[in-house]
N, C-alpha and C. Protein backbone atom coordinates (compact mmCIF):
# COMPACT_ATOMS: atom_id res chain seq x y z
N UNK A 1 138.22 52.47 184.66
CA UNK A 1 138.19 51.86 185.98
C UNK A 1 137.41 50.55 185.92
N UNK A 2 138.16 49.52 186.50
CA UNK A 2 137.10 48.05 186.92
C UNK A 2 135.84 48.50 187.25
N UNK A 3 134.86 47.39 187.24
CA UNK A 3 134.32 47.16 187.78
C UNK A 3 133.87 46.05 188.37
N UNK A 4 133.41 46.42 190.21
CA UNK A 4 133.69 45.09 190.55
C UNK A 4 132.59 44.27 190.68
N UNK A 5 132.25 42.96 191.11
CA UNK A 5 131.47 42.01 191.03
C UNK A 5 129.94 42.75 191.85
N UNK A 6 130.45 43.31 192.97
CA UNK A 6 129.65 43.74 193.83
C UNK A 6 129.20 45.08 193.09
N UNK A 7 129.65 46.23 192.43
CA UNK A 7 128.80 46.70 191.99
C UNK A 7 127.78 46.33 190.50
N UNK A 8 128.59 45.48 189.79
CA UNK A 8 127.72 44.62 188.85
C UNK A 8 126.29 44.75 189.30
N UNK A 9 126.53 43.51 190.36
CA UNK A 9 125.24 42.78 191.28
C UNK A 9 124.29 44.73 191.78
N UNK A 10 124.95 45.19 192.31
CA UNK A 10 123.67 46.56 192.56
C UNK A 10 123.12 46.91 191.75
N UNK A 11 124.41 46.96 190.13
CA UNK A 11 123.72 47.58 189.13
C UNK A 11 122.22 46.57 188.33
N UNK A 12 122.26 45.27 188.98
CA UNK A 12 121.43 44.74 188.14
C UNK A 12 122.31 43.92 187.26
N UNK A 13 123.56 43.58 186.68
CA UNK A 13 124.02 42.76 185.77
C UNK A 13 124.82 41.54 186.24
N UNK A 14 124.19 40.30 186.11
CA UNK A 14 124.05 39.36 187.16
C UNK A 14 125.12 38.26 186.14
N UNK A 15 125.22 39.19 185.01
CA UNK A 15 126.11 37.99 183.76
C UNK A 15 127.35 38.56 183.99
N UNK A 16 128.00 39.75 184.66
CA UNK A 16 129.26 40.33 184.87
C UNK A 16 129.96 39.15 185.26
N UNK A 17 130.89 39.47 184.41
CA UNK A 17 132.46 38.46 184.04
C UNK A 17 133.30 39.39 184.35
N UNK A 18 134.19 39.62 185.26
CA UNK A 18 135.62 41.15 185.23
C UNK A 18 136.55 40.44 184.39
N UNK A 19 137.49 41.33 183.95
CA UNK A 19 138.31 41.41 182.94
C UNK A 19 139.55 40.49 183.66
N UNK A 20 140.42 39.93 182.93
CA UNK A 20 141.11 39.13 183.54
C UNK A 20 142.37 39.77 183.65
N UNK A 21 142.91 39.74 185.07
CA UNK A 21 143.98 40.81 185.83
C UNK A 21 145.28 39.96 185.88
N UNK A 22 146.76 40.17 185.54
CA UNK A 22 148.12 39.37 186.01
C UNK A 22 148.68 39.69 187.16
N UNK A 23 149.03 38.58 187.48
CA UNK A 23 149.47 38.33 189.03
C UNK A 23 150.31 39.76 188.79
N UNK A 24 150.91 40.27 188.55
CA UNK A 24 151.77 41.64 188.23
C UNK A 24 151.06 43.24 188.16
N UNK A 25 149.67 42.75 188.33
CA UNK A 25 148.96 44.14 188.11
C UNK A 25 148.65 44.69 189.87
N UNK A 26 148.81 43.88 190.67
CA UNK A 26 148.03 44.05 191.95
C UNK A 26 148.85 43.07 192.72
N UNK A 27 148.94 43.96 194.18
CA UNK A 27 150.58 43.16 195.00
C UNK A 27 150.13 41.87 196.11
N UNK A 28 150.69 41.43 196.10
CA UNK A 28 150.18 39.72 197.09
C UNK A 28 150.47 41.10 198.75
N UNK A 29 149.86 39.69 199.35
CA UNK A 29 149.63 39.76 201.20
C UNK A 29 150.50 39.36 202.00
N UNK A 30 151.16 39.76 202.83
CA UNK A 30 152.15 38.82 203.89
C UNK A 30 150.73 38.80 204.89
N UNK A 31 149.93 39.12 204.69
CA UNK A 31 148.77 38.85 206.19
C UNK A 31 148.21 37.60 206.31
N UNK A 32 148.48 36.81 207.70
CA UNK A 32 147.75 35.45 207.42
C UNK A 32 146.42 35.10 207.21
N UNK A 33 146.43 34.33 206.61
CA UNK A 33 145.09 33.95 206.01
C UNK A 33 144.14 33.49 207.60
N UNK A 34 142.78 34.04 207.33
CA UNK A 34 141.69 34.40 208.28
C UNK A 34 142.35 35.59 209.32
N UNK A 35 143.28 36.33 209.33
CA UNK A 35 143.32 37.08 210.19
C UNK A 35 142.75 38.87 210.09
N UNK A 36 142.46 39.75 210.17
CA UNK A 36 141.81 40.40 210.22
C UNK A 36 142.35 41.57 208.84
N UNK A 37 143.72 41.73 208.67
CA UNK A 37 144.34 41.96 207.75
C UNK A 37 143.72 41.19 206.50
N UNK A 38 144.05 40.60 206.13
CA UNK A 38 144.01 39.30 205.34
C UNK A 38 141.95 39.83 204.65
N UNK A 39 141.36 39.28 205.52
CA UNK A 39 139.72 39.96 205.11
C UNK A 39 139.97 41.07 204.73
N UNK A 40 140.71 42.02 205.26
CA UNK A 40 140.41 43.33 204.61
C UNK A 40 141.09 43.64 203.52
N UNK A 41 142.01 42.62 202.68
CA UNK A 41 142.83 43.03 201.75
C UNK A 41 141.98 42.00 200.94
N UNK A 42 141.17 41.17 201.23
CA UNK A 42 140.35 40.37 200.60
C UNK A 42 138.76 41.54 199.78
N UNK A 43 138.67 41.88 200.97
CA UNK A 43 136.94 43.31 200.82
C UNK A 43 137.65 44.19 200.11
N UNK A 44 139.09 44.54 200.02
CA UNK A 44 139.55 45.88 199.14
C UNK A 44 140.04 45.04 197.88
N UNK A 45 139.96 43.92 197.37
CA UNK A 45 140.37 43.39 196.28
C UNK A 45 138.70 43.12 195.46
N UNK A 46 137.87 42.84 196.22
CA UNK A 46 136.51 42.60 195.52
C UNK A 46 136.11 43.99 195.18
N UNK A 47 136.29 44.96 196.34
CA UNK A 47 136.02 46.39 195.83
C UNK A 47 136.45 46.38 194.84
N UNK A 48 137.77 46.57 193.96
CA UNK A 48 138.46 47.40 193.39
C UNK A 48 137.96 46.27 192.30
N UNK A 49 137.58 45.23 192.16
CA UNK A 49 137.59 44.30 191.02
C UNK A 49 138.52 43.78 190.58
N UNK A 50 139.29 43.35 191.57
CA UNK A 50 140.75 42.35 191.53
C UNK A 50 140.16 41.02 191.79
N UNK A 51 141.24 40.05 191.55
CA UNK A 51 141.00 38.57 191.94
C UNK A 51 141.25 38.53 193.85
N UNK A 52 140.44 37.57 194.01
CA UNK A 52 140.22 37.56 195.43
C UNK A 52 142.05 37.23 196.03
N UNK A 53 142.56 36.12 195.18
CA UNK A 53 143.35 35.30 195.32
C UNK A 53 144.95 35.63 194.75
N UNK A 54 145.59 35.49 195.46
CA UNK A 54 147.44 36.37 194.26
C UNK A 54 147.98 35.22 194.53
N UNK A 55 148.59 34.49 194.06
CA UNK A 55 149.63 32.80 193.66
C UNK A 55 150.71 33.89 195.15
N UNK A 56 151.37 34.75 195.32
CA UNK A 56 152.46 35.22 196.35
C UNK A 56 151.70 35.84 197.59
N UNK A 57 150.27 35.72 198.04
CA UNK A 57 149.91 35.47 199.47
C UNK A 57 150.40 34.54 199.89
N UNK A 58 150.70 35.22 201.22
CA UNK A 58 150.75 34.22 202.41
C UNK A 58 149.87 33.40 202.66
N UNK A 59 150.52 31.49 202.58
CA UNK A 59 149.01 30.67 202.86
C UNK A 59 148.99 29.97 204.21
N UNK A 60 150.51 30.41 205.09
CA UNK A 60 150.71 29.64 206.13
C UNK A 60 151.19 30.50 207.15
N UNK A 61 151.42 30.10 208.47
CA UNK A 61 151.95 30.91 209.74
C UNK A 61 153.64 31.13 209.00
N UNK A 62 153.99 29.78 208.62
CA UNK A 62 155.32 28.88 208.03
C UNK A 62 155.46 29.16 206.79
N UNK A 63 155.33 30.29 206.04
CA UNK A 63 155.37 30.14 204.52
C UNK A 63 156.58 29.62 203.83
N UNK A 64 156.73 28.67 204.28
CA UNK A 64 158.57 28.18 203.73
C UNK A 64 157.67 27.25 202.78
N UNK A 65 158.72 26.69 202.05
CA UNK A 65 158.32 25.73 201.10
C UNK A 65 158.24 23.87 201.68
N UNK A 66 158.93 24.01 202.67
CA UNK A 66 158.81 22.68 203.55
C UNK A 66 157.63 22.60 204.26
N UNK A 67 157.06 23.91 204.45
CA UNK A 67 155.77 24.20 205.10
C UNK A 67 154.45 23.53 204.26
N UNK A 68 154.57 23.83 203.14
CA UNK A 68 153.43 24.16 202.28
C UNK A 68 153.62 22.52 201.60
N UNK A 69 154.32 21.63 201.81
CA UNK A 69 154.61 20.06 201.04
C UNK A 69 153.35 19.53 201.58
């Protein structure tokens, strides 16, 4: 099992580096970004010792690609 940044930091190990995860290991968000969804799939990704961030979140209301130019 990971471990994540936040329990590092309780345990005392302040040099914790997590292991490096592929966009393929852990599923992106349709929740918009700052909305209440979105934080909480953010707090369950630091839990679990995932990357905060997935390249296939949602970054707009508009996620089209004309959106995001």
């Amino acid at each position: 099992m990971r471990e994540s940044v936040l329990e590092a930091i309780r345990q005392g190990h302040w040099d914790f580096e997590p292991e490096t995860v592929k966009d393929d290991q852990y599923d992106s968000t349709e929740a918009l970004p700052g909305s209440h969804a979105k934080i909480q799939e953010l707090a369950e990704r630091a839990n679990d010792g995932l990357p905060l961030w997935h390249p296939g979140d949602r970054r707009s209301y508009d996620d089209t690609d004309k959106a995001l130019e």
